[in-house]
N, C-alpha and C. Protein backbone atom coordinates (compact mmCIF):
# COMPACT_ATOMS: atom_id res chain seq x y z
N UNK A 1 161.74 152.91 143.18
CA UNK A 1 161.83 152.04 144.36
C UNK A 1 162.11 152.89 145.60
N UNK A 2 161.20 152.20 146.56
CA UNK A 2 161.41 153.44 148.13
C UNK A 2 162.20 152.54 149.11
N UNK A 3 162.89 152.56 149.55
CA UNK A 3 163.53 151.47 150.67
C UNK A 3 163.19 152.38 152.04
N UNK A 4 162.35 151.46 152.62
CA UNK A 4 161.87 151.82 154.05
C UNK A 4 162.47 151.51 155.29
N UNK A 5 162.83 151.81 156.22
CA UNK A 5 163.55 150.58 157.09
C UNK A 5 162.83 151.76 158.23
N UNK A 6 162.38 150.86 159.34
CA UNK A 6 162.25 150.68 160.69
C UNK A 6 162.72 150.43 161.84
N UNK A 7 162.98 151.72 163.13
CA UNK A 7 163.49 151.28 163.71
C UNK A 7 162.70 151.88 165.52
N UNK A 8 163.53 151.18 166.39
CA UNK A 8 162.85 152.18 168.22
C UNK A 8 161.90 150.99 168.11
N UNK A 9 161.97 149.65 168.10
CA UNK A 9 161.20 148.58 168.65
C UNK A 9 161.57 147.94 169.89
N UNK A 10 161.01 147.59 170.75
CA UNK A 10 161.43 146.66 171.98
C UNK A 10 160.91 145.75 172.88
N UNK A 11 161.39 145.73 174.02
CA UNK A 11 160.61 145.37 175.03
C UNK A 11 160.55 146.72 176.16
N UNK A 12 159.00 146.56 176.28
CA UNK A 12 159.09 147.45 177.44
C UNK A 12 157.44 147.23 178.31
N UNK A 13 157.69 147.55 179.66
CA UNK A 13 156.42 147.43 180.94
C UNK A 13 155.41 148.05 180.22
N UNK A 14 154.23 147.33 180.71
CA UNK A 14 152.82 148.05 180.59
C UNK A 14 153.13 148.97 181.18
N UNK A 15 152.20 150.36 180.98
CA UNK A 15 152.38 151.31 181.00
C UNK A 15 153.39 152.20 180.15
N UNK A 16 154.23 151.62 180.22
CA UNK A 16 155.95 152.56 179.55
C UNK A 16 155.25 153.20 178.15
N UNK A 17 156.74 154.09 177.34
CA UNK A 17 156.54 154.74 176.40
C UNK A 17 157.64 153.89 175.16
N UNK A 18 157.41 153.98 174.18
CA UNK A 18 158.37 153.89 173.22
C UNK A 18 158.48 154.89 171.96
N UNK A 19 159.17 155.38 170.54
CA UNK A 19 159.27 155.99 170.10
C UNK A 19 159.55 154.88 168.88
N UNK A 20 158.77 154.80 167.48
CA UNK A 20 158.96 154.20 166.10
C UNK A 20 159.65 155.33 165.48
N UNK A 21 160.75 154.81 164.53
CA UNK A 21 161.13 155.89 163.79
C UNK A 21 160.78 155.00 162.14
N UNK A 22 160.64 155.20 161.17
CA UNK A 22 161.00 155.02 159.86
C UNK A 22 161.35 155.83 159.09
N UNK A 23 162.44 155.32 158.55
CA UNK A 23 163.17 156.72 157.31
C UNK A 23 162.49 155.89 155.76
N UNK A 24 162.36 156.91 154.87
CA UNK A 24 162.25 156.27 153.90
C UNK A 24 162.91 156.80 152.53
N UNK A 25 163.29 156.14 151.53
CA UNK A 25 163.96 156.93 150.46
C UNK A 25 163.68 157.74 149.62
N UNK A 26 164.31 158.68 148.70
CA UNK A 26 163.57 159.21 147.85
C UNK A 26 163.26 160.63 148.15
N UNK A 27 163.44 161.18 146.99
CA UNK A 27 163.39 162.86 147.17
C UNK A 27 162.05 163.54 147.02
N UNK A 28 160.70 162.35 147.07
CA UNK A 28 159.68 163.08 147.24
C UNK A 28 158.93 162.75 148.28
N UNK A 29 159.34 162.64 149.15
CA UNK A 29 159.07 162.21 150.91
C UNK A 29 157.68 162.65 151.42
N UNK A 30 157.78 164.42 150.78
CA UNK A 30 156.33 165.21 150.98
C UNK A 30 155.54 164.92 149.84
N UNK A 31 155.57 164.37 149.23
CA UNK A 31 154.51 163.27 148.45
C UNK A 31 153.86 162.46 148.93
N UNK A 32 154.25 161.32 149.65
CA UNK A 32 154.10 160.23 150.52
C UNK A 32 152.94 160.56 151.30
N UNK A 33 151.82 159.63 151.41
CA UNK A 33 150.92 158.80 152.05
C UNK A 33 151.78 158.10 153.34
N UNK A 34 151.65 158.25 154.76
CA UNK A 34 152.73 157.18 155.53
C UNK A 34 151.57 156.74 156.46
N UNK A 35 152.38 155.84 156.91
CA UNK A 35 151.28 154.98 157.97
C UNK A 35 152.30 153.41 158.74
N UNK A 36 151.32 153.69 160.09
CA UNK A 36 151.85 152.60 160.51
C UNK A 36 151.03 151.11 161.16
N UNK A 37 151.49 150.40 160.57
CA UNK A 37 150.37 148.98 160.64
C UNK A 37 151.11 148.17 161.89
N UNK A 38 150.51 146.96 161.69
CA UNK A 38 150.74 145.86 163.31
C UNK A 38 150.49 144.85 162.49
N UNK A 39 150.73 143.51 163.30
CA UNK A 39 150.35 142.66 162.86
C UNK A 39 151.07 141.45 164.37
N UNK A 40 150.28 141.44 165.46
CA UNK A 40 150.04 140.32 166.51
C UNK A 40 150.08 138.84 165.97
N UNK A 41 150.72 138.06 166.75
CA UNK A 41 150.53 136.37 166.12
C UNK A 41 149.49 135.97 166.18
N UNK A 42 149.07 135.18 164.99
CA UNK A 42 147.37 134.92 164.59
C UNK A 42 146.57 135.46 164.40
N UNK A 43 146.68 137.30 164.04
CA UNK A 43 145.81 138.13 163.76
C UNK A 43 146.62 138.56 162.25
N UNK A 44 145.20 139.46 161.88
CA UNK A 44 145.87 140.52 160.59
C UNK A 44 146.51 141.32 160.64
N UNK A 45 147.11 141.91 159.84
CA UNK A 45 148.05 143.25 159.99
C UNK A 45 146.75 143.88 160.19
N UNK A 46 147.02 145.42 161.03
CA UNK A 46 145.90 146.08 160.66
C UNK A 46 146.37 147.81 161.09
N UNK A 47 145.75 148.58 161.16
CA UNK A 47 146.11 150.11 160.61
C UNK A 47 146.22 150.50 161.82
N UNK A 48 146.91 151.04 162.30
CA UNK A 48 147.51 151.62 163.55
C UNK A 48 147.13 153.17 163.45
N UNK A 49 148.22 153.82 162.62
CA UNK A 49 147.77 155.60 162.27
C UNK A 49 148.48 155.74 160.89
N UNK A 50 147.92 157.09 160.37
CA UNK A 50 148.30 157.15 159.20
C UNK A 50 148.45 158.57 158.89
N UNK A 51 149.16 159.47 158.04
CA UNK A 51 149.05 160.76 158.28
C UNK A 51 149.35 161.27 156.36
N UNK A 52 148.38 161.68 156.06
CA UNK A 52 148.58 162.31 154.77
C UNK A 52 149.56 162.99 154.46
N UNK A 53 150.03 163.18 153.06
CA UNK A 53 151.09 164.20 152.45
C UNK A 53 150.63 165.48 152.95
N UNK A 54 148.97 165.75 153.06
CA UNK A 54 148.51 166.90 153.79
C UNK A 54 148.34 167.26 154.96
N UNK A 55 148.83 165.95 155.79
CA UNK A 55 148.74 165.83 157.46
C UNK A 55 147.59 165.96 158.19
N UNK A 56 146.64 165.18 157.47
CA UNK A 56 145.19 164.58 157.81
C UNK A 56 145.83 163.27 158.24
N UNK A 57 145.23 163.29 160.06
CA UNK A 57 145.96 162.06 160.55
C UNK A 57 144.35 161.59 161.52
N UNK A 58 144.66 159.89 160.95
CA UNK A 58 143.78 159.08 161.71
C UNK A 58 144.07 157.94 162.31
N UNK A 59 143.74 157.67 163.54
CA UNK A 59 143.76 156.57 164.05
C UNK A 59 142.99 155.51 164.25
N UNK A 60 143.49 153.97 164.79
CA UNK A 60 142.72 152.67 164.77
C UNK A 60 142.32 153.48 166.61
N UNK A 61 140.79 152.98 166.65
CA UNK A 61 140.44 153.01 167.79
C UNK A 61 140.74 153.17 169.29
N UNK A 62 141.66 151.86 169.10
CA UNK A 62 142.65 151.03 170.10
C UNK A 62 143.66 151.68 170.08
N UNK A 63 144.40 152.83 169.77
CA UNK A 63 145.27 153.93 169.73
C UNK A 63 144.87 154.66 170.69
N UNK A 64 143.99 155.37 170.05
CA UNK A 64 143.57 156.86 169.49
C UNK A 64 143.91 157.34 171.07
N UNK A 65 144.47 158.80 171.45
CA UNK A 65 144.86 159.19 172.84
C UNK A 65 145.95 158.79 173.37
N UNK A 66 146.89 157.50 172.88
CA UNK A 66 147.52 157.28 173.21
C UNK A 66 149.00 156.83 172.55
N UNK A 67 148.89 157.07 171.06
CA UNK A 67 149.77 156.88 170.11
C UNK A 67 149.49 158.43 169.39
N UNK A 68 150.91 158.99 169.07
CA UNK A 68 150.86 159.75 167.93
C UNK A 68 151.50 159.44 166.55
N UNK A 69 151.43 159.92 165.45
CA UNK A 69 151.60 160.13 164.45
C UNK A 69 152.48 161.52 164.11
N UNK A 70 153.51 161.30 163.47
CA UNK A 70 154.13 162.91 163.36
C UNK A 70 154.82 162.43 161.98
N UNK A 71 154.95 163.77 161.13
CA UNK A 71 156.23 163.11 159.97
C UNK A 71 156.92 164.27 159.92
N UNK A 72 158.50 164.18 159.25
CA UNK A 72 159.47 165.21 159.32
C UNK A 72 159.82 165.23 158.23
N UNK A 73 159.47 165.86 157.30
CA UNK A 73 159.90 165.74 155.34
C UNK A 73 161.45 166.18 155.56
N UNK A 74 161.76 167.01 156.54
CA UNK A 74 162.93 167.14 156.07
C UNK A 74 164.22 166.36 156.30
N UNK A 75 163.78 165.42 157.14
CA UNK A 75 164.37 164.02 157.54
C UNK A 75 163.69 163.14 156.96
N UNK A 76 162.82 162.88 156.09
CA UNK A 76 162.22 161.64 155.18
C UNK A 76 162.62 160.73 156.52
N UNK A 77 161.45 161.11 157.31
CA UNK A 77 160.91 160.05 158.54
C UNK A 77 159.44 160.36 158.78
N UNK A 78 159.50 159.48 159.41
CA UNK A 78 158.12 158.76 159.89
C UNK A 78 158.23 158.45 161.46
N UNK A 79 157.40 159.41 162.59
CA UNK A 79 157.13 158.80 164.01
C UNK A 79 156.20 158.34 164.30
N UNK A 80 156.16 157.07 165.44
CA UNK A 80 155.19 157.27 165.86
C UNK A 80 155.15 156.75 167.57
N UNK A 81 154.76 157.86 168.22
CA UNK A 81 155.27 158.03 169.69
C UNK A 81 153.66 157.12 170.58
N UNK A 82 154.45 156.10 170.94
CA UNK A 82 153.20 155.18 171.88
C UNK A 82 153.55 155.15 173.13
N UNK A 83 152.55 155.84 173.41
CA UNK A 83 152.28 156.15 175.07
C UNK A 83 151.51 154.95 175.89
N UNK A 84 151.57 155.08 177.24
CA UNK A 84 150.74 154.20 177.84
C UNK A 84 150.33 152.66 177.38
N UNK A 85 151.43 151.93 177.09
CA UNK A 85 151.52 150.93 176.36
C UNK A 85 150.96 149.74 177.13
N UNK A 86 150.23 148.57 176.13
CA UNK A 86 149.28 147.83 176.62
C UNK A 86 149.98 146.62 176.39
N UNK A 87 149.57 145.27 176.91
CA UNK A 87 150.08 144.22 176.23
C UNK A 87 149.63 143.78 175.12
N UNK A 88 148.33 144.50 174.84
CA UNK A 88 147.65 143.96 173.78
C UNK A 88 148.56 144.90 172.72
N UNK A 89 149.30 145.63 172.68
CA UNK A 89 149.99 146.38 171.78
C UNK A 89 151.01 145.50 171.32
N UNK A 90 151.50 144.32 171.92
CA UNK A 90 152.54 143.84 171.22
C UNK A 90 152.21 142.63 169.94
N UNK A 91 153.24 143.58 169.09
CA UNK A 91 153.16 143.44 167.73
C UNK A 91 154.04 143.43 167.14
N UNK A 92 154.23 142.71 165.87
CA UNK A 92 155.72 143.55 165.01
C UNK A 92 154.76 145.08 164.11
N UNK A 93 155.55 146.48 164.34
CA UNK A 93 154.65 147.45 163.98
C UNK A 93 156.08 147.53 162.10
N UNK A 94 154.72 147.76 161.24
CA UNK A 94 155.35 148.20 159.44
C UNK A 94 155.06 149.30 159.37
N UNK A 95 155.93 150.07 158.84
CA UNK A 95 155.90 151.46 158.15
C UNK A 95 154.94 150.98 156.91
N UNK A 96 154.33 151.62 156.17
CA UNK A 96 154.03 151.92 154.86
C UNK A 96 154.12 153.00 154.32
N UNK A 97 154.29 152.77 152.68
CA UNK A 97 154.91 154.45 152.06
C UNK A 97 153.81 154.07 150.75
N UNK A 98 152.40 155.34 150.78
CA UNK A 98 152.18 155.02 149.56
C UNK A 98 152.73 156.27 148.65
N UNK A 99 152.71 155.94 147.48
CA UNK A 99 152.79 156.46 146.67
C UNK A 99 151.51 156.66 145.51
N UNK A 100 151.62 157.38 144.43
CA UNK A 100 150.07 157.77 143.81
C UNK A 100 150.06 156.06 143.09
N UNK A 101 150.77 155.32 142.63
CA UNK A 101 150.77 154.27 141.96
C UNK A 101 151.92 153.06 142.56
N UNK A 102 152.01 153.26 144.12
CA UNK A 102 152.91 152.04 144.33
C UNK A 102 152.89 151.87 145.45
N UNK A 103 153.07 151.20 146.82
CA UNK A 103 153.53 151.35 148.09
C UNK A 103 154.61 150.68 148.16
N UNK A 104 154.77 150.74 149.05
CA UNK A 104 155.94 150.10 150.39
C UNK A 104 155.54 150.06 151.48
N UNK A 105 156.87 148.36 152.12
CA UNK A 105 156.25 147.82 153.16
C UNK A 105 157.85 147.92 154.15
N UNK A 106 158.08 148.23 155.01
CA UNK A 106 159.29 148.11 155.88
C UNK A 106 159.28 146.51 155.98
N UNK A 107 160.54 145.85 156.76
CA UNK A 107 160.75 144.94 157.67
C UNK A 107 159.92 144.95 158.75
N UNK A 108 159.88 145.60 159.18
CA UNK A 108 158.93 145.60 160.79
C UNK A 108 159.92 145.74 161.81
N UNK A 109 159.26 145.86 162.81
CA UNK A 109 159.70 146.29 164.50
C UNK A 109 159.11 145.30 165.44
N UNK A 110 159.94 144.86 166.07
CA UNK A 110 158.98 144.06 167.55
C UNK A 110 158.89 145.12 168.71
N UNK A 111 157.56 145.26 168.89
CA UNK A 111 157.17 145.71 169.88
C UNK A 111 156.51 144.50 170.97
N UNK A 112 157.46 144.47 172.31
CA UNK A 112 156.79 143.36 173.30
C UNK A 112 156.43 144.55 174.49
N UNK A 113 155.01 143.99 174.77
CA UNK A 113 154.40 144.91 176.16
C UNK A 113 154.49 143.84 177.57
N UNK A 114 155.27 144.04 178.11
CA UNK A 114 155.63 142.98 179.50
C UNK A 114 156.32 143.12 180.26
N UNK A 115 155.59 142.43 181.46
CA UNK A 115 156.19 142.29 182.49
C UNK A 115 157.54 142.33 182.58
C-alpha cells in the first residue's frame, strides 16, 4: 500500500504561479511511474504531466510550456510547478503513483484561477 497525499493548492490570479507538491510512501519511490491528473466540474479527470521512473516526461497539450514536472526520489515527492495560470486550469489536481501491478490515487488539491 502507497499513501499519497497532496499538497500547494489554492486560489490564485490569472496569470500567477503555484507549486503542487505530493509525497508518497514507500521505499521504492525510484520505481514509481508519477503523474499528475485534473479533473474540472463536469469534465473527466484527465492527464496533466507525467514523468517516468526513467524521467521521460510528457505533457497534456494545454500545459505544455507552462507547467513543469520534476520528481525528488530522495524526498519521495512529486512537483509540479504551474506557471502562467489560466482559469481554465482550475481544477482539483491528483497525484498518481503507478506501480508495475498497482496504482494510487491522492485526495486531490483545489486549484482556483481568479479574479
Amino acid at each position: 500500500q502507497v499513501q499519497v497525499v497532496e499538497s500547494g493548492g489554492g486560489l490564485v490570479q490569472p496569470g500567477g504561479s503555484l507549486r503542487l507538491s505530493c509525497a508518497a510512501s514507500g521505499s521504492s519511490f525510484s520505481t514509481y511511474h508519477l503523474g499528475w491528473y485534473r479533473q474540472a466540474p463536469g469534465k473527466q479527470r484527465e492527464l496533466v504531466a507525467r514523468i517516468s521512473r526513467g524521467g521521460i516526461i510528457n505533457y497534456a497539450t494545454s500545459v505544455k510550456g507552462r507547467f513543469t514536472i520534476s520528481r525528488d526520489n530522495a524526498k519521495n515527492t512529486v512537483y509540479l510547478q504551474m506557471n502562467s495560470l489560466k482559469p481554465e486550469d482550475t481544477a482539483v489536481y491528483y497525484c498518481n503513483v503507478q506501480k508495475i501491478i498497482a496504482e494510487y490515487w491522492g485526495q486531490g488539491t483545489q486549484v482556483t484561477v481568479s479574479l
